[in-house]
PDB file of N, CA and C in Angstrom:
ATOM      1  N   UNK A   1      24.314   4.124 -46.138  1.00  0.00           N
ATOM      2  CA  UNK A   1      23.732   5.238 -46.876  1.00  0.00           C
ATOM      3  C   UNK A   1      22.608   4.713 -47.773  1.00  0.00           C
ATOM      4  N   UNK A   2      21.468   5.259 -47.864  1.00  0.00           N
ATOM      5  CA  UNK A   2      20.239   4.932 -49.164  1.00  0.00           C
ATOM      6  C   UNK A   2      20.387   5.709 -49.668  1.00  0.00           C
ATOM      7  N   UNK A   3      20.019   4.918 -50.675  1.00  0.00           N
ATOM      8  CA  UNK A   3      20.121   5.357 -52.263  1.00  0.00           C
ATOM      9  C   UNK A   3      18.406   6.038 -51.973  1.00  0.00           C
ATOM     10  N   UNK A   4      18.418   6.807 -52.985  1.00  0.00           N
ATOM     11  CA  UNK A   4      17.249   7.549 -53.720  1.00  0.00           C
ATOM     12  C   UNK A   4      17.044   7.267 -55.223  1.00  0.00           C
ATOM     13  N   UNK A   5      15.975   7.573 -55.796  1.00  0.00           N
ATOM     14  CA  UNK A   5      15.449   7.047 -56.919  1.00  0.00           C
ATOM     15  C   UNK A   5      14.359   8.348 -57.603  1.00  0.00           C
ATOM     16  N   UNK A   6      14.970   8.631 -58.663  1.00  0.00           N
ATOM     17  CA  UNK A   6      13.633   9.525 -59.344  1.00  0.00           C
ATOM     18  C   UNK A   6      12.943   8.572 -60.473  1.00  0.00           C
ATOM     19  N   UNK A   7      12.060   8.731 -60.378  1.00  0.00           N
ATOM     20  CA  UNK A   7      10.716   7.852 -61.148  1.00  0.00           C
ATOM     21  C   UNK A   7      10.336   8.359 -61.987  1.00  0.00           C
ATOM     22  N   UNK A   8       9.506   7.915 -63.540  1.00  0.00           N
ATOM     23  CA  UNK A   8       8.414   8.281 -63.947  1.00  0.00           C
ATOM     24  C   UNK A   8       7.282   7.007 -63.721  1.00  0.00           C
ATOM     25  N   UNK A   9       6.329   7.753 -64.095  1.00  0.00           N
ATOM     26  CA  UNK A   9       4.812   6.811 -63.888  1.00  0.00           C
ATOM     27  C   UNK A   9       4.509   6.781 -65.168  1.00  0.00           C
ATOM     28  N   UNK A  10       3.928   6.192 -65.687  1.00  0.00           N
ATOM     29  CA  UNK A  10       2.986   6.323 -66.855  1.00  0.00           C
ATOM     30  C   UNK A  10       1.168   6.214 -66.532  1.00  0.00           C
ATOM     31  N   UNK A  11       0.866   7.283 -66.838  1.00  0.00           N
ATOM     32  CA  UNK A  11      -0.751   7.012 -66.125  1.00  0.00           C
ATOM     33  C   UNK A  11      -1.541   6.301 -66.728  1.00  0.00           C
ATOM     34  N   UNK A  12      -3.141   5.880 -66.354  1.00  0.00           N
ATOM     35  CA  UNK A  12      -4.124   5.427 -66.982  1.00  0.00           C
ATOM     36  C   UNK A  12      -4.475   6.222 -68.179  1.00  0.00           C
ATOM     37  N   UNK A  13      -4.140   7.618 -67.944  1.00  0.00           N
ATOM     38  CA  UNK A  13      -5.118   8.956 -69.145  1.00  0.00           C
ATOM     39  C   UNK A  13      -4.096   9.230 -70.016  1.00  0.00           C
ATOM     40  N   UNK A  14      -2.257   8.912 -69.880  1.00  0.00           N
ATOM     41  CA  UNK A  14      -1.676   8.665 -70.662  1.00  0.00           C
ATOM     42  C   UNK A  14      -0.355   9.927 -70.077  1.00  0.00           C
ATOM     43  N   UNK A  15      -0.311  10.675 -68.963  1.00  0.00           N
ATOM     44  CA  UNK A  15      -0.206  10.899 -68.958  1.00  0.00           C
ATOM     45  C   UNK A  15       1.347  10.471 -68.115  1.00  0.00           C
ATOM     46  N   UNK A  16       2.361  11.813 -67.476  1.00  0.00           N
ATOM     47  CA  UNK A  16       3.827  11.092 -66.790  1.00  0.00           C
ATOM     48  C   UNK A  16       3.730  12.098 -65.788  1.00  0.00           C
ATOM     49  N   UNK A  17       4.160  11.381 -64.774  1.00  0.00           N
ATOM     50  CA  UNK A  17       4.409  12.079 -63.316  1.00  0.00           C
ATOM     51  C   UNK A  17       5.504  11.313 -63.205  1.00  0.00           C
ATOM     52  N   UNK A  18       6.349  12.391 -62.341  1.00  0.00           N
ATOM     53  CA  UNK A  18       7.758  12.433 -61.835  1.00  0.00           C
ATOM     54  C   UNK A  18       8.009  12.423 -60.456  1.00  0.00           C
ATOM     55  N   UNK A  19       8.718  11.560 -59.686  1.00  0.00           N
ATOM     56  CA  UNK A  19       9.135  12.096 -58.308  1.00  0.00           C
ATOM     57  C   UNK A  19      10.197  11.498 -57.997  1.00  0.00           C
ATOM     58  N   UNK A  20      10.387  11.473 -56.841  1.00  0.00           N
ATOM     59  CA  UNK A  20      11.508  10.844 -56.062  1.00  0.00           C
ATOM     60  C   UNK A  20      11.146   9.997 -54.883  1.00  0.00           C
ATOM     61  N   UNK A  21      12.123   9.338 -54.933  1.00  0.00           N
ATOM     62  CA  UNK A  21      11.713   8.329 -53.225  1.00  0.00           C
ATOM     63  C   UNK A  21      12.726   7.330 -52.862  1.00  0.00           C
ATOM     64  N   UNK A  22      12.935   7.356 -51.326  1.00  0.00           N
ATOM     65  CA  UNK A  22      13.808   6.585 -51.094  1.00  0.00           C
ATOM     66  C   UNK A  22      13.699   5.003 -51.262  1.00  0.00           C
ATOM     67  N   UNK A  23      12.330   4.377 -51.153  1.00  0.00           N
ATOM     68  CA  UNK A  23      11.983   3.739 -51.215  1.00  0.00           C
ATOM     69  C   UNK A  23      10.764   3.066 -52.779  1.00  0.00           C
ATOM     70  N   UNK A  24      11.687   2.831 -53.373  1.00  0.00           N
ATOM     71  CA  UNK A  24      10.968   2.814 -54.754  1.00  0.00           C
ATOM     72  C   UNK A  24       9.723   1.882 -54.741  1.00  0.00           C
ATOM     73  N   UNK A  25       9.965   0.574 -54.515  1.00  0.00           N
ATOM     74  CA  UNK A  25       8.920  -0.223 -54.568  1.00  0.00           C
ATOM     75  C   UNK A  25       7.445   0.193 -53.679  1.00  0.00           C
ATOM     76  N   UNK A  26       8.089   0.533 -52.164  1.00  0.00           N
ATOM     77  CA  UNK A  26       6.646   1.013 -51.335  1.00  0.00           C
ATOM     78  C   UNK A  26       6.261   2.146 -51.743  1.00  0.00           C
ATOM     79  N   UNK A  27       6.706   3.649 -52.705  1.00  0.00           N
ATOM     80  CA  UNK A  27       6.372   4.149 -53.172  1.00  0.00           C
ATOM     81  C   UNK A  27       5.263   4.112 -54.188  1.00  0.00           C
ATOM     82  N   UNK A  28       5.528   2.722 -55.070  1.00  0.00           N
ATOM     83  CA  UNK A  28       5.090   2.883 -56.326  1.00  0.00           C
ATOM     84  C   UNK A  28       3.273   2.042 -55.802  1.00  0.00           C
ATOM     85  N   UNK A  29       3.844   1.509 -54.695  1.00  0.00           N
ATOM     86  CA  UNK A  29       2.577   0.642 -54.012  1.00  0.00           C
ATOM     87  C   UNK A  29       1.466   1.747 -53.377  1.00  0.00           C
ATOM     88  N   UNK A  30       2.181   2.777 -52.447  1.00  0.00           N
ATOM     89  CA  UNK A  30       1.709   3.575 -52.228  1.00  0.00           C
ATOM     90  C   UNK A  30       1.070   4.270 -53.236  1.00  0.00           C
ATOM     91  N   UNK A  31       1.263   4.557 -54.452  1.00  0.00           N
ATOM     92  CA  UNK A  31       0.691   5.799 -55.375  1.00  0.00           C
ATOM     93  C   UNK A  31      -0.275   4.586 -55.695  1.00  0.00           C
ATOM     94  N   UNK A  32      -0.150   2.995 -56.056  1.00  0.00           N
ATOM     95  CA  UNK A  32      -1.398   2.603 -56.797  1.00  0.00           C
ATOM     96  C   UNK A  32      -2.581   2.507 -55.741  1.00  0.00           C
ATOM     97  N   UNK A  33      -2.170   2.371 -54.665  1.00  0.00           N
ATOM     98  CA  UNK A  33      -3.084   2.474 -53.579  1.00  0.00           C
ATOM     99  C   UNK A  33      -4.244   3.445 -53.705  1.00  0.00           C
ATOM    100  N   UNK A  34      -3.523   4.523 -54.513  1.00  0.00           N
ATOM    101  CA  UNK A  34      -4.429   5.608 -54.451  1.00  0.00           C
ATOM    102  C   UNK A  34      -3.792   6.618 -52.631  1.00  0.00           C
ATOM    103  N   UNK A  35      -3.200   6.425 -52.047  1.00  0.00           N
ATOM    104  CA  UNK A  35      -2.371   7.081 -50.888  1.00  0.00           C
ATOM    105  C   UNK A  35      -1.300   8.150 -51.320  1.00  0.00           C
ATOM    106  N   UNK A  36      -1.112   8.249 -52.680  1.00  0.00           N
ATOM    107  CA  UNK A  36       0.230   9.221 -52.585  1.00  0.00           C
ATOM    108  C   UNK A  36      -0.471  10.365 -53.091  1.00  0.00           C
ATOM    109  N   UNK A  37       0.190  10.891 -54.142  1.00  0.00           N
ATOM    110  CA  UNK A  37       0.085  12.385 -54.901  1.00  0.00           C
ATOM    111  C   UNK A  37      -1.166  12.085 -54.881  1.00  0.00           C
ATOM    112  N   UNK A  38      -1.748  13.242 -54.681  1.00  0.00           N
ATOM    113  CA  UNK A  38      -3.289  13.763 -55.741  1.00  0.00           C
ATOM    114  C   UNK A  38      -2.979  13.865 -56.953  1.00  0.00           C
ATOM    115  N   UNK A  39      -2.311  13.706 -57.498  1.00  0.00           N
ATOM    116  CA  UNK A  39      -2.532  13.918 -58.870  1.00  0.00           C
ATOM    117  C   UNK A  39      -2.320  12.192 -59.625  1.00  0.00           C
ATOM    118  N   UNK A  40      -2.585  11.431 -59.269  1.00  0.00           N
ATOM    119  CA  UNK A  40      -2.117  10.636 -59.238  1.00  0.00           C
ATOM    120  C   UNK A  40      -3.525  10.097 -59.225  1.00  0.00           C
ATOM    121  N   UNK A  41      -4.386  10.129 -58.055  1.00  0.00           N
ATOM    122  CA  UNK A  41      -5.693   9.486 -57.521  1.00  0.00           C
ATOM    123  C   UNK A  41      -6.779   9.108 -58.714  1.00  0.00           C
ATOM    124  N   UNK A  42      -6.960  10.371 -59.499  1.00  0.00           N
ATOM    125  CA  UNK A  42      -7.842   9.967 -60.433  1.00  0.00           C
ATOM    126  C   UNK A  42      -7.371   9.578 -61.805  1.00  0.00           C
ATOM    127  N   UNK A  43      -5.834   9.197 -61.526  1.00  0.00           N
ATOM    128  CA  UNK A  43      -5.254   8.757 -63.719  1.00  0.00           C
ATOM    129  C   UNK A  43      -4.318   7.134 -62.859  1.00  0.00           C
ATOM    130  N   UNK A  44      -5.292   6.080 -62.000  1.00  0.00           N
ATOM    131  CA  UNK A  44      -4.822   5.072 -62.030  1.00  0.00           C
ATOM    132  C   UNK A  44      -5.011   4.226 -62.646  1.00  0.00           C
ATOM    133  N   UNK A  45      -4.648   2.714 -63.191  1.00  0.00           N
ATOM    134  CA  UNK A  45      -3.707   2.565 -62.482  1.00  0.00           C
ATOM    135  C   UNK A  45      -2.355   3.175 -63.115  1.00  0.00           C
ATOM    136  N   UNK A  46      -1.509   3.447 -62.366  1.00  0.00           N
ATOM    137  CA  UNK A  46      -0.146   3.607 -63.217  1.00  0.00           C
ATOM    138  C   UNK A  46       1.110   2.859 -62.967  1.00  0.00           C
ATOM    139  N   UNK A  47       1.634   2.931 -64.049  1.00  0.00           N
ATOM    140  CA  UNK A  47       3.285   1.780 -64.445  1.00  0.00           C
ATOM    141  C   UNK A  47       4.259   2.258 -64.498  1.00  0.00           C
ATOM    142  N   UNK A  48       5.415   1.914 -64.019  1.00  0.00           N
ATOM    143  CA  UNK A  48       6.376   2.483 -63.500  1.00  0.00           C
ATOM    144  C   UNK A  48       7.246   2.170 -65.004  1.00  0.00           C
ATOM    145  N   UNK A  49       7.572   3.314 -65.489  1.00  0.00           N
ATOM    146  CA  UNK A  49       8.080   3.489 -67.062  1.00  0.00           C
ATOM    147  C   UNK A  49       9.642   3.735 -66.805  1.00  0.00           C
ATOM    148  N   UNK A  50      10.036   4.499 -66.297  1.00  0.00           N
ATOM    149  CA  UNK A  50      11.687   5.121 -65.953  1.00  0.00           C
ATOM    150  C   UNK A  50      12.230   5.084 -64.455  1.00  0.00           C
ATOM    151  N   UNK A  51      13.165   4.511 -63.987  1.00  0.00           N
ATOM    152  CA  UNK A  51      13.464   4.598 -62.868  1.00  0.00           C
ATOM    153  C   UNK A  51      15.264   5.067 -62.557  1.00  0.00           C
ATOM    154  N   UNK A  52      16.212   5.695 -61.857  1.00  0.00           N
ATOM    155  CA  UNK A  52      17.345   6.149 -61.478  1.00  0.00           C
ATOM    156  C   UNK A  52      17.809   6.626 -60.296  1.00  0.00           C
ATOM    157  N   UNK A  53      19.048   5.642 -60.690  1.00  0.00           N
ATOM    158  CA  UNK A  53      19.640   5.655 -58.585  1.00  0.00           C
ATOM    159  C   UNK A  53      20.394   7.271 -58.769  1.00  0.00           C
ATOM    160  N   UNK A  54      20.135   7.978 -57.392  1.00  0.00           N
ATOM    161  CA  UNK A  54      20.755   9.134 -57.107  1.00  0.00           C
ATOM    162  C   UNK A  54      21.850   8.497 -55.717  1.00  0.00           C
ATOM    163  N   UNK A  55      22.717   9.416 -55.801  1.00  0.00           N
ATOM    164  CA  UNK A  55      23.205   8.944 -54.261  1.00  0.00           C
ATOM    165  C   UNK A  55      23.404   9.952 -53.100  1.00  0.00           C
ATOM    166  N   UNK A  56      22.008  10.689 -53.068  1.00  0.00           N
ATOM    167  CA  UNK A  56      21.311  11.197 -51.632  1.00  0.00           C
ATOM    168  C   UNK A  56      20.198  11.837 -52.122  1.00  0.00           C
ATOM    169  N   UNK A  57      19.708  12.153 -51.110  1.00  0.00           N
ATOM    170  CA  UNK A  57      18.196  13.162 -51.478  1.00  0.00           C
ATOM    171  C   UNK A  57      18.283  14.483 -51.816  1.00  0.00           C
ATOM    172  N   UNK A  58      19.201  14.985 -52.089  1.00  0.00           N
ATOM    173  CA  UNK A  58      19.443  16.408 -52.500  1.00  0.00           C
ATOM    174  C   UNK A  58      19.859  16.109 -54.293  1.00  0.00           C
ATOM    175  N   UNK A  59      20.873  15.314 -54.428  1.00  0.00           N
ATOM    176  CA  UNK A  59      20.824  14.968 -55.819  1.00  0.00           C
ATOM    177  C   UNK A  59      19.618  14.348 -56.618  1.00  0.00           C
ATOM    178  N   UNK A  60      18.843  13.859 -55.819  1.00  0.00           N
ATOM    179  CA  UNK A  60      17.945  13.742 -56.509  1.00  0.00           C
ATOM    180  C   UNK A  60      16.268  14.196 -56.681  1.00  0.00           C
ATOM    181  N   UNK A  61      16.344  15.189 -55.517  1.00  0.00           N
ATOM    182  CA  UNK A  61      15.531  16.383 -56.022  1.00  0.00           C
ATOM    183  C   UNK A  61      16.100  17.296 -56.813  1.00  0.00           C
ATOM    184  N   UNK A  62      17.475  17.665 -57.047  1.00  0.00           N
ATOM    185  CA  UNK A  62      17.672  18.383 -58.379  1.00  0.00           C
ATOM    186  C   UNK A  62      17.589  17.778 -59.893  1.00  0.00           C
ATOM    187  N   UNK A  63      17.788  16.442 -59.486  1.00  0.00           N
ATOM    188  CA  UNK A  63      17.349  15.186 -60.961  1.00  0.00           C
ATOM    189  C   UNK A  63      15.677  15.431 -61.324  1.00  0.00           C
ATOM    190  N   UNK A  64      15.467  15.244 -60.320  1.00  0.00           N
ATOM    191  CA  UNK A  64      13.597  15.078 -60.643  1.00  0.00           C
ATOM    192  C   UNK A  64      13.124  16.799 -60.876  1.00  0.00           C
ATOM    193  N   UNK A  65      13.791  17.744 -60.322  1.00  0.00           N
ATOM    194  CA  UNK A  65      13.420  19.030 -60.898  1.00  0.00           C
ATOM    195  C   UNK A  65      13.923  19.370 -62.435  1.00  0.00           C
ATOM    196  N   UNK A  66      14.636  18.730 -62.614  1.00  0.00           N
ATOM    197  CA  UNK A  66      15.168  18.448 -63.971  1.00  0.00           C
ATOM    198  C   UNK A  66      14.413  18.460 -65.097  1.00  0.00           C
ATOM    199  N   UNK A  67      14.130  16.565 -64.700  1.00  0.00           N
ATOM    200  CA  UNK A  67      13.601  16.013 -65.320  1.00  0.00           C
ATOM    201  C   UNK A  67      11.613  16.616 -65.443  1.00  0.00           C
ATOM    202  N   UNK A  68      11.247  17.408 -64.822  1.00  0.00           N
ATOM    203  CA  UNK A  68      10.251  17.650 -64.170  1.00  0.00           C
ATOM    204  C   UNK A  68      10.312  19.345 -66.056  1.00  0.00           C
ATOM    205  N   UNK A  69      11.092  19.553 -65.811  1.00  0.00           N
ATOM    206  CA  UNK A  69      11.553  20.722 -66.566  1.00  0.00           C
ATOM    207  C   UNK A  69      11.012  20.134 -68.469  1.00  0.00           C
ATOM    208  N   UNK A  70      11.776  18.771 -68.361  1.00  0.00           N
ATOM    209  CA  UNK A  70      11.917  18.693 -69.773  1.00  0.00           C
ATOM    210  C   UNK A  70      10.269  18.509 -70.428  1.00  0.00           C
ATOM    211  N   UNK A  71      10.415  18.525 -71.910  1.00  0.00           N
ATOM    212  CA  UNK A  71       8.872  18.401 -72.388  1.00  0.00           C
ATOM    213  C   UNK A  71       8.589  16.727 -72.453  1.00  0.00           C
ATOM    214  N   UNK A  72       7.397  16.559 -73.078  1.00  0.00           N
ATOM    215  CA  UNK A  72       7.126  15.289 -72.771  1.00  0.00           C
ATOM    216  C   UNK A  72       7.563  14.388 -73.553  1.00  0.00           C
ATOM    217  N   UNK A  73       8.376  14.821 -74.981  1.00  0.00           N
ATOM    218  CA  UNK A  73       9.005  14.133 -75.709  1.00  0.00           C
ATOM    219  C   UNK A  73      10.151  13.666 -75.243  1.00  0.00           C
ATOM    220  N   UNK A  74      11.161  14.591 -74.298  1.00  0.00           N
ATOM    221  CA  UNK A  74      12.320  14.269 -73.866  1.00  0.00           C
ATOM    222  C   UNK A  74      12.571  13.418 -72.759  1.00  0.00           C
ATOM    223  N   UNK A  75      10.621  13.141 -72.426  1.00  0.00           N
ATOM    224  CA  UNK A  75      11.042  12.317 -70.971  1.00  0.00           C
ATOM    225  C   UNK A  75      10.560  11.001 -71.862  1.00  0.00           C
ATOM    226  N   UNK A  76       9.534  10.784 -72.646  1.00  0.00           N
ATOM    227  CA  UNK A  76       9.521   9.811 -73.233  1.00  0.00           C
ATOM    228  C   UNK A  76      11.399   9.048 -73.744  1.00  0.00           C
ATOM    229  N   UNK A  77      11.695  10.240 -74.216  1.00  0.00           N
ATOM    230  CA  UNK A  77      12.933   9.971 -74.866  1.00  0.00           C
ATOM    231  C   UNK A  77      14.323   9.168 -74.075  1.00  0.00           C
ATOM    232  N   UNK A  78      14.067   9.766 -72.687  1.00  0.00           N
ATOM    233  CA  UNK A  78      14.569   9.363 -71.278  1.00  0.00           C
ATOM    234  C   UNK A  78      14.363   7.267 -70.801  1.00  0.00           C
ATOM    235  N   UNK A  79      13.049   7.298 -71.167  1.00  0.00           N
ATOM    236  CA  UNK A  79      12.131   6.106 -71.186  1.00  0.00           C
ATOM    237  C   UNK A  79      12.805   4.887 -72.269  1.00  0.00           C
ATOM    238  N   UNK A  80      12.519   5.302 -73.127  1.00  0.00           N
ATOM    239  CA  UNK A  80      13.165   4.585 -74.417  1.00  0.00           C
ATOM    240  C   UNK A  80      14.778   4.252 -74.176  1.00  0.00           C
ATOM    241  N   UNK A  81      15.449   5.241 -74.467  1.00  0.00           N
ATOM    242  CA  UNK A  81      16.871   5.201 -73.870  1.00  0.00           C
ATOM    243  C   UNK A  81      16.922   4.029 -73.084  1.00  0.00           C
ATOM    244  N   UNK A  82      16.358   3.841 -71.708  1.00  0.00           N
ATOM    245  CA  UNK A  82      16.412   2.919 -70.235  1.00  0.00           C
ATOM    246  C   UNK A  82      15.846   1.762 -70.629  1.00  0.00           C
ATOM    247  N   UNK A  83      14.922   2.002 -71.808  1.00  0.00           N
ATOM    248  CA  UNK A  83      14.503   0.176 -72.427  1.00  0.00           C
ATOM    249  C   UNK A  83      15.458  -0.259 -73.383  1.00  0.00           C
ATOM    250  N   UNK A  84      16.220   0.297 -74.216  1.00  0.00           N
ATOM    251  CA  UNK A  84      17.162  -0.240 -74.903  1.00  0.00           C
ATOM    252  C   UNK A  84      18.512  -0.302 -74.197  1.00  0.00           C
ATOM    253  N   UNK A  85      18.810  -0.277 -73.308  1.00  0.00           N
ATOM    254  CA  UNK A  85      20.135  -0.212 -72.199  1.00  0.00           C
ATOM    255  C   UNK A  85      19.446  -1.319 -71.742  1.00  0.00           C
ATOM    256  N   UNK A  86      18.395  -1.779 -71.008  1.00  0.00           N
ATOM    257  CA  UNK A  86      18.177  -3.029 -70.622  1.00  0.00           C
ATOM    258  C   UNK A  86      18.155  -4.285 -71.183  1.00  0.00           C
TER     259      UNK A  86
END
């Protein structure tokens, strides 16, 4: 079974994008590539700030719609949390 992963980015313009992927690392290669989201293309490069194992792709498109929901303080807040646990 693979695991899934919802992400944040942290952009060049300062901004956070959210997704999911089964594959975290070729994902995150893919978006600096400039190959993934459009929204993504013109706020590179970006750094991978928050990361979380789901265990399938349905749980974790309801994680990332979630997380997609909260304001930008609470995902920062999300961020912080995952650096002091490390």
């Amino acid at each position: 079974m693979t695991l899934w992963n919802v992400y944040i980015l942290l952009c060049a313009d300062g901004t956070l994008y959210t997704g999911c992927t089964n594959d975290l690392q070729k994902r995150i290669e893919v978006h600096s590539d400039g190959r993934g989201a459009k929204y993504l293309r013109s706020r590179l490069p970006v750094k991978l700030v928050y990361s979380e194992e789901c265990a399938d792709r349905s749980s974790a498109l309801v994680r990332e719609a979630a997380i997609k929901k909260l304001s930008r303080q609470q995902k920062l807040e999300l961020v912080r949390q995952q650096l002091v646990q490390q």
